[in-house]
C-alpha atoms as a PDB file:
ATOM      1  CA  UNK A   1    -130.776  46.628 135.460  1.00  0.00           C
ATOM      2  CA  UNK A   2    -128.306  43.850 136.490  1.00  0.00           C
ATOM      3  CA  UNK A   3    -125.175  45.462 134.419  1.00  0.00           C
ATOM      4  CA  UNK A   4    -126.220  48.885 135.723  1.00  0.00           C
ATOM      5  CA  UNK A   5    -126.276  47.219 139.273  1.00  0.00           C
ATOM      6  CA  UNK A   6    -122.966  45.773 138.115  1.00  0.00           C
ATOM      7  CA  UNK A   7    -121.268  48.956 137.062  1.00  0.00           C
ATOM      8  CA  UNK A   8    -122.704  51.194 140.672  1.00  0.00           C
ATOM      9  CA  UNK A   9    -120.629  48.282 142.415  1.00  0.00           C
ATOM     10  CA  UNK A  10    -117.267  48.242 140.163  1.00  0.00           C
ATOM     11  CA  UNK A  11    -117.487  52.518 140.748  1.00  0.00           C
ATOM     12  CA  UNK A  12    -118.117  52.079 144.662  1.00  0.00           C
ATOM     13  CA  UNK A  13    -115.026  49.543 144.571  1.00  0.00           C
ATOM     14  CA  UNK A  14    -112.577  51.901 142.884  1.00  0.00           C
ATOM     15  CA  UNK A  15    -113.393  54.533 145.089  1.00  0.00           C
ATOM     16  CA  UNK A  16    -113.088  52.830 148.003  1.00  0.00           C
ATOM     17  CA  UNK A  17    -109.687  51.521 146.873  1.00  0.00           C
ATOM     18  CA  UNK A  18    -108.628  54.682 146.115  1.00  0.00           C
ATOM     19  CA  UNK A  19    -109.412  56.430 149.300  1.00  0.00           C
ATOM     20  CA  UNK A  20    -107.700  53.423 151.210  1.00  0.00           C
ATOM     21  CA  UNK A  21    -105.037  54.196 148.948  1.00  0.00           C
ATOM     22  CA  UNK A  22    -105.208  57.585 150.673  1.00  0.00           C
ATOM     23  CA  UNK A  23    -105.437  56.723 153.720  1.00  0.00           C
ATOM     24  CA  UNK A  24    -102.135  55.044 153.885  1.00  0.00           C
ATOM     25  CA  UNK A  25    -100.459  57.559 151.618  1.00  0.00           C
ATOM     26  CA  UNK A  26    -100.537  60.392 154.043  1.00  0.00           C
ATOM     27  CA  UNK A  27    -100.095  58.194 157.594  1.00  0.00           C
ATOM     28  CA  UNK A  28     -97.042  57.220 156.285  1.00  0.00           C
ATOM     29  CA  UNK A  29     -96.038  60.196 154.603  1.00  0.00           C
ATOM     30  CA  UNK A  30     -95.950  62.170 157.910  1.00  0.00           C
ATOM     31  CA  UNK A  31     -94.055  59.020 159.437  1.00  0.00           C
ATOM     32  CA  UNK A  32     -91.260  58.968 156.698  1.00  0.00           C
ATOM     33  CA  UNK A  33     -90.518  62.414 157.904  1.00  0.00           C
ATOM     34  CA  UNK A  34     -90.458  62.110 161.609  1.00  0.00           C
ATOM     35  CA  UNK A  35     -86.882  62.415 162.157  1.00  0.00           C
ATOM     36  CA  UNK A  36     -86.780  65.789 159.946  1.00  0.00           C
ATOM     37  CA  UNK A  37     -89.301  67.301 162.092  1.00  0.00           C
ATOM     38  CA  UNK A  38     -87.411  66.049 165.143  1.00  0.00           C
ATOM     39  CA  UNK A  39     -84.433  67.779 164.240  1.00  0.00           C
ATOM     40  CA  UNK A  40     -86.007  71.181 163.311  1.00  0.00           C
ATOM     41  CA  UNK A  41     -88.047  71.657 166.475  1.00  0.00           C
ATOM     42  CA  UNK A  42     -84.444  70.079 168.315  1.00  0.00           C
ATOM     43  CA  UNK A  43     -86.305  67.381 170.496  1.00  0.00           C
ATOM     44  CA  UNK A  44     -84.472  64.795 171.671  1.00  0.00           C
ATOM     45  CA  UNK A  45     -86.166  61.113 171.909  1.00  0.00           C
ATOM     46  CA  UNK A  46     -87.949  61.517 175.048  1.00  0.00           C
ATOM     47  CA  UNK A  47     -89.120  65.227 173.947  1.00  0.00           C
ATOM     48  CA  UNK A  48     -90.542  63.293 170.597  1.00  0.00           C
ATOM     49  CA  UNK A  49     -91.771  60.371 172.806  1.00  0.00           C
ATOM     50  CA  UNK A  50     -94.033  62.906 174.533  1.00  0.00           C
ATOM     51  CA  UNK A  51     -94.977  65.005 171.984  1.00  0.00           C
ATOM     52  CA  UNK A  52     -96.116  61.669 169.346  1.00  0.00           C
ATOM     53  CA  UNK A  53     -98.390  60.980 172.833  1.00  0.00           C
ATOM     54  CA  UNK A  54    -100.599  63.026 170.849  1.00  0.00           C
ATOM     55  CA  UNK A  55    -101.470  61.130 168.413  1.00  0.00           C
ATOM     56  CA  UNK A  56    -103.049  58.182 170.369  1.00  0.00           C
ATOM     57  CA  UNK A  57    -104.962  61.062 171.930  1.00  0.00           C
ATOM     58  CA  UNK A  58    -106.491  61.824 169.188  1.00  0.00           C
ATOM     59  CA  UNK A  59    -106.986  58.420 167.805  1.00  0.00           C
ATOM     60  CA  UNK A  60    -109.158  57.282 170.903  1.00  0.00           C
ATOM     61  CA  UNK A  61    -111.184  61.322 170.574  1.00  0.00           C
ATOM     62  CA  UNK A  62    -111.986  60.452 166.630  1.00  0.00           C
ATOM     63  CA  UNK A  63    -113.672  57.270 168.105  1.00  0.00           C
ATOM     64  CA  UNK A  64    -116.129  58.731 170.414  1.00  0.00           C
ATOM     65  CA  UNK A  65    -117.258  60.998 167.320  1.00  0.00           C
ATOM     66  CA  UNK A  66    -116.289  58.928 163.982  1.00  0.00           C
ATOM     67  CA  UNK A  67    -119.378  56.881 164.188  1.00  0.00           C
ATOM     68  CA  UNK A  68    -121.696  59.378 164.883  1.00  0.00           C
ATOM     69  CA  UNK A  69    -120.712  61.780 162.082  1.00  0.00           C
ATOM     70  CA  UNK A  70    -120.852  58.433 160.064  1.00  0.00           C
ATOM     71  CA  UNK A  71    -124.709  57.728 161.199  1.00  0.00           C
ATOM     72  CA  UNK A  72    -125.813  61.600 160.937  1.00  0.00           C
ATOM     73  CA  UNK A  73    -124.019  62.589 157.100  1.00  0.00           C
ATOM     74  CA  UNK A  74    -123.682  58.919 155.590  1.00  0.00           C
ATOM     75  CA  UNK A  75    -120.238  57.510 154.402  1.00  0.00           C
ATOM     76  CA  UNK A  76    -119.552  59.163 151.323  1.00  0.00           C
ATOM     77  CA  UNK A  77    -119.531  62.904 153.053  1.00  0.00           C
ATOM     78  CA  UNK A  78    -117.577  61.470 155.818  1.00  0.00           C
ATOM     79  CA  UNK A  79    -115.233  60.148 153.983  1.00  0.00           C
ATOM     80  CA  UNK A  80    -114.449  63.335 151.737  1.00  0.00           C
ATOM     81  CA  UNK A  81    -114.090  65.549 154.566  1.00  0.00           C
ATOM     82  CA  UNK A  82    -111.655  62.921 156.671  1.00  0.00           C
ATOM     83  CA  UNK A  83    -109.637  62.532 153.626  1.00  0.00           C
ATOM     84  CA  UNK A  84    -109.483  66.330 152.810  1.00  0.00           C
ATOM     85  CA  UNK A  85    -109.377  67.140 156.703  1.00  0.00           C
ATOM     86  CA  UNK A  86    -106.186  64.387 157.067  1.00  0.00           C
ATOM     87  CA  UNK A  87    -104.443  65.814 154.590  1.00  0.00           C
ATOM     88  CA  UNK A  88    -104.198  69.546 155.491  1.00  0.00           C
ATOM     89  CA  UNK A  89    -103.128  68.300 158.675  1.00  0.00           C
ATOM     90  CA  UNK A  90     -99.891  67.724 157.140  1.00  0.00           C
ATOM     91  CA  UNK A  91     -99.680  71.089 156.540  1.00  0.00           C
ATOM     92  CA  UNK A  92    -100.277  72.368 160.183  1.00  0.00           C
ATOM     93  CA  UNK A  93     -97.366  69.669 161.561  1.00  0.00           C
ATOM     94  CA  UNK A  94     -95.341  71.339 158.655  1.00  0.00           C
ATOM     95  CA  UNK A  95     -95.485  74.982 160.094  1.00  0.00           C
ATOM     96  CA  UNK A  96     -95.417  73.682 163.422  1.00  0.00           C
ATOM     97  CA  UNK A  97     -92.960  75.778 164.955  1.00  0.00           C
ATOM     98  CA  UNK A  98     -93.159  74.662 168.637  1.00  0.00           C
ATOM     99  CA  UNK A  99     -93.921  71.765 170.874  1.00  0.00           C
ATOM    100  CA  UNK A 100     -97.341  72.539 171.290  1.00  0.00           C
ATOM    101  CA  UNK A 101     -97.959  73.530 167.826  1.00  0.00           C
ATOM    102  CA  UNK A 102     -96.992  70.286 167.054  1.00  0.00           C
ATOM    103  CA  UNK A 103     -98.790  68.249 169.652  1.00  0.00           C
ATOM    104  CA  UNK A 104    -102.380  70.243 168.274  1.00  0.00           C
ATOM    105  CA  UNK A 105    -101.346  69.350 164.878  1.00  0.00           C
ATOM    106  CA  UNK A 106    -100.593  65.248 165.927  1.00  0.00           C
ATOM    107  CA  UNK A 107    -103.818  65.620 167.706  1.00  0.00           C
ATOM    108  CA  UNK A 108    -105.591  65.939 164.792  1.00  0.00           C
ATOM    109  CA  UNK A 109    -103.576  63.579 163.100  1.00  0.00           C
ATOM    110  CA  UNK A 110    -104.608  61.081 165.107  1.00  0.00           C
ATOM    111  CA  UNK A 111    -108.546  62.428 165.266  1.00  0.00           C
ATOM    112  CA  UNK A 112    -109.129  62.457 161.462  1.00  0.00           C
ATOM    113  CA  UNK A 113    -107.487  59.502 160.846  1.00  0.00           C
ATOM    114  CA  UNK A 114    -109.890  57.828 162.901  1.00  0.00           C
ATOM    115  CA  UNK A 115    -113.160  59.666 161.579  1.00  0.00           C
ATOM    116  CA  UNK A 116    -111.364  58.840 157.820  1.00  0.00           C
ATOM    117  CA  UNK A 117    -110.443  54.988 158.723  1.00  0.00           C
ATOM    118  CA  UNK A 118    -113.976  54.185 159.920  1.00  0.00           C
ATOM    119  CA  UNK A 119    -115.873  55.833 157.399  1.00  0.00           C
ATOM    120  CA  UNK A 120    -113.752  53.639 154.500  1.00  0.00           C
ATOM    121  CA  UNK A 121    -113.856  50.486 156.975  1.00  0.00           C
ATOM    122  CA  UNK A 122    -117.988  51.084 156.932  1.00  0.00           C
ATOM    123  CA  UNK A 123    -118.292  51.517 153.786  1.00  0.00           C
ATOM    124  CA  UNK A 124    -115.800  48.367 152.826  1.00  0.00           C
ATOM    125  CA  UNK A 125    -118.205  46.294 155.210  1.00  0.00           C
ATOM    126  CA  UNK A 126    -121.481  47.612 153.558  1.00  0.00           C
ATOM    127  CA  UNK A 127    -119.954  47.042 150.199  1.00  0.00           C
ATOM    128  CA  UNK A 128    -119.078  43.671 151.303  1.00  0.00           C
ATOM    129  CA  UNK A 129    -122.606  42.773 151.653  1.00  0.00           C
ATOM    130  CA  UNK A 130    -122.776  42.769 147.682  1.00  0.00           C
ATOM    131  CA  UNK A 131    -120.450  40.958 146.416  1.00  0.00           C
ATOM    132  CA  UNK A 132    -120.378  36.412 147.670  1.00  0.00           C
ATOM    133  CA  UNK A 133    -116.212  36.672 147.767  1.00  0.00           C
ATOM    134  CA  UNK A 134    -114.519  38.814 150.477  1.00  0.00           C
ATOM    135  CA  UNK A 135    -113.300  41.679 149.564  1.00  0.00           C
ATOM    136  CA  UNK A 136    -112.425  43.632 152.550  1.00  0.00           C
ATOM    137  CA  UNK A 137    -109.090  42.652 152.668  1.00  0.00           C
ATOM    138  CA  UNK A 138    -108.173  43.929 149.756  1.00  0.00           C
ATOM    139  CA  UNK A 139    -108.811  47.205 150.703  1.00  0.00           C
ATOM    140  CA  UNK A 140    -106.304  46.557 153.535  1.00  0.00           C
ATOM    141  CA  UNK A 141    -103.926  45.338 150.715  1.00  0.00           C
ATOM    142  CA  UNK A 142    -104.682  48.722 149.003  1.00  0.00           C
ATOM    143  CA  UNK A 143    -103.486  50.360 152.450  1.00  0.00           C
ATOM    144  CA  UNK A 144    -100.574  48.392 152.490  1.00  0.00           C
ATOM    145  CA  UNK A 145     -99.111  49.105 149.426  1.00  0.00           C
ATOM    146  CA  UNK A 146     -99.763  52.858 149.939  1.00  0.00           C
ATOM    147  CA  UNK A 147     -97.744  52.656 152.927  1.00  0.00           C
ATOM    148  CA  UNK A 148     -94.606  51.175 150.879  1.00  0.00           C
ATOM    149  CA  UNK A 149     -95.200  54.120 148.176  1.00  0.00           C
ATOM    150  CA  UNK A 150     -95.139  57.066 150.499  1.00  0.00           C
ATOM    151  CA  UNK A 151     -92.073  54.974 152.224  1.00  0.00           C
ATOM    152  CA  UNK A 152     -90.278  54.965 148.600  1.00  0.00           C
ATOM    153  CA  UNK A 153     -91.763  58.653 147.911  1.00  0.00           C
ATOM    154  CA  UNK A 154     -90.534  60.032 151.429  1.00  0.00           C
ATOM    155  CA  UNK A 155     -86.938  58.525 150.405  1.00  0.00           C
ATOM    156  CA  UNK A 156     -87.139  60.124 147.228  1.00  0.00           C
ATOM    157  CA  UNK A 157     -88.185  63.305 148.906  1.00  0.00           C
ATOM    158  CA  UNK A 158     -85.411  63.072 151.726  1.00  0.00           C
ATOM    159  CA  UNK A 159     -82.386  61.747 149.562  1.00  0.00           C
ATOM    160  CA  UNK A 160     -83.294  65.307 147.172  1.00  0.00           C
ATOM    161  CA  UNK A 161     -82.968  67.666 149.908  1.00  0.00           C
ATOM    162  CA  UNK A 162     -86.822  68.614 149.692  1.00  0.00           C
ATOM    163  CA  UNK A 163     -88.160  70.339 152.970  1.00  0.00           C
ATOM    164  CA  UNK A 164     -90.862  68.514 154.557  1.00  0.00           C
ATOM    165  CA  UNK A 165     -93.763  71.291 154.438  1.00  0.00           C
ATOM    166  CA  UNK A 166     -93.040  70.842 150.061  1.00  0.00           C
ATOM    167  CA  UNK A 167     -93.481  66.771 150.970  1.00  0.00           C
ATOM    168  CA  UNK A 168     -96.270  66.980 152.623  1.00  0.00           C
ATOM    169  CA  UNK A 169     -97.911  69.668 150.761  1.00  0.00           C
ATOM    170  CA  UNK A 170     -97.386  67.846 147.563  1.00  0.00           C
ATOM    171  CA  UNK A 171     -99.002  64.722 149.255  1.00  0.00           C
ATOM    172  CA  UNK A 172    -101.916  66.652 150.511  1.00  0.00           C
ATOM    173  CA  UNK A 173    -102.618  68.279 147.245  1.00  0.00           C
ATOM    174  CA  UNK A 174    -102.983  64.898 145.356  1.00  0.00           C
ATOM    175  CA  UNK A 175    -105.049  63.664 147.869  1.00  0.00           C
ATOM    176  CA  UNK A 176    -107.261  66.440 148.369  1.00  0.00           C
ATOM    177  CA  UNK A 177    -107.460  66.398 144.614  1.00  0.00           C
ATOM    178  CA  UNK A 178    -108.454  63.174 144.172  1.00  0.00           C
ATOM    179  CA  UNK A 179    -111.004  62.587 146.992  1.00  0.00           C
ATOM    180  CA  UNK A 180    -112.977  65.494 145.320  1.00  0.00           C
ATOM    181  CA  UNK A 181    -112.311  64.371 141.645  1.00  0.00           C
ATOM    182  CA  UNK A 182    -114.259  61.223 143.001  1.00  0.00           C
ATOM    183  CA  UNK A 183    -117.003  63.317 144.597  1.00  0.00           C
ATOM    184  CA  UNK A 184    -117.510  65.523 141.600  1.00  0.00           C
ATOM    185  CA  UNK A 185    -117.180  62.817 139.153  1.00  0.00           C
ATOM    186  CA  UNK A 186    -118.343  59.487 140.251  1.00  0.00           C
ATOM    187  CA  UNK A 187    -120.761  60.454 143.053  1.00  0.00           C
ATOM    188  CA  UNK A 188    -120.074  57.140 144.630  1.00  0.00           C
ATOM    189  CA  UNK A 189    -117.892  56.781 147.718  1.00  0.00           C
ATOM    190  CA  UNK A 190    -120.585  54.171 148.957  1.00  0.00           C
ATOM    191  CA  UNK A 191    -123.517  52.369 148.672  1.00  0.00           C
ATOM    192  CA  UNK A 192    -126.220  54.059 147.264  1.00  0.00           C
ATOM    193  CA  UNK A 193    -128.394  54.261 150.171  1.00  0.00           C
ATOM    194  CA  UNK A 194    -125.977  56.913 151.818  1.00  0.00           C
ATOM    195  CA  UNK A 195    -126.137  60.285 151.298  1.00  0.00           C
END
């Protein structure tokens, strides 16, 4: 019972660490691209200063839902459809073709990030309760690091020549990929008391 108890724990810690790792993988993807998109929609920097308003928008409207979503359909579900919701949002700021196509798709940005960030961060602190050692900030290690690989990745992508919308839809794939491979195949994005 104890090694089974063992193994549910090691399984809720990889996937946690892996959607962290997502988490940071696509807000910095769309940040390594910034000035590309800038120069296709031909803002200038206080045009982009208004339009990347969105974002905090939507940051503070994900909080006055995140946690309720959270309390109503448990971590795990929450956490799926933030990561797969976050991702396709790449897409949209990809096609965006005007201003306000863009400031809709930042909006979101800035909304699923939030429901995505707090259902990880809840289930991080629920995990926590497990384990004697901290652990949290490891996950925030996890997010670090993913930051500094879509940096290198979005250099990569930018020194080649490749378009933004195949960037980010090469980003979104993986993740959208993943997060369900860990649905479908572990079944545990968080403690098992969640749904």
């Amino acid at each position: 019972m104890a090694r089974e108890e063992s193994v549910r724990r090691r399984k809720q810690r990889l996937t946690l660490f892996v959607f962290f790792f997502l988490s940071g993988l696509i807000t910095a993807t769309w940040a390594s691209r910034i000035p590309d998109i800038q120069q296709k929609l031909g803002f200038n920097n206080r045009e982009l200063g208004n339009v990347l308003f969105a974002i905090p928008v939507g940051l503070v409207a994900g909080l006055l839902l995140a946690g309720k979503l959270v309390a109503r359909y448990g971590t795990r579900l929450v956490m799926l459809a933030g990561c797969t919701l976050l991702a396709a949002v790449l897409l949209l700021i990809a096609f965006s073709a005007n201003s306000w196509q863009l400031v809709l798709s930042l909006f979101f940005l800035g909304f699923f990030r939030t429901v995505f960030n707090l259902s990880i961060n809840t289930g991080a602190v629920d995990l926590q309760k497990q384990y004697a050692a901290p652990i949290v900030s490891g996950f925030h290690g996890v997010w670090s690091v993913a930051c500094l690989a879509a940096a290198g990745f979005g250099t990569l992508m930018i020194i080649n020549h490749v378009r933004p919308l195949w960037h980010f839809a090469a980003v979104a794939v993986l993740a959208i990929l993943l997060a369900f491979l860990l649905r479908q195949g572990q079944k545990t994005g968080a403690p098992s008391n969640e749904r």
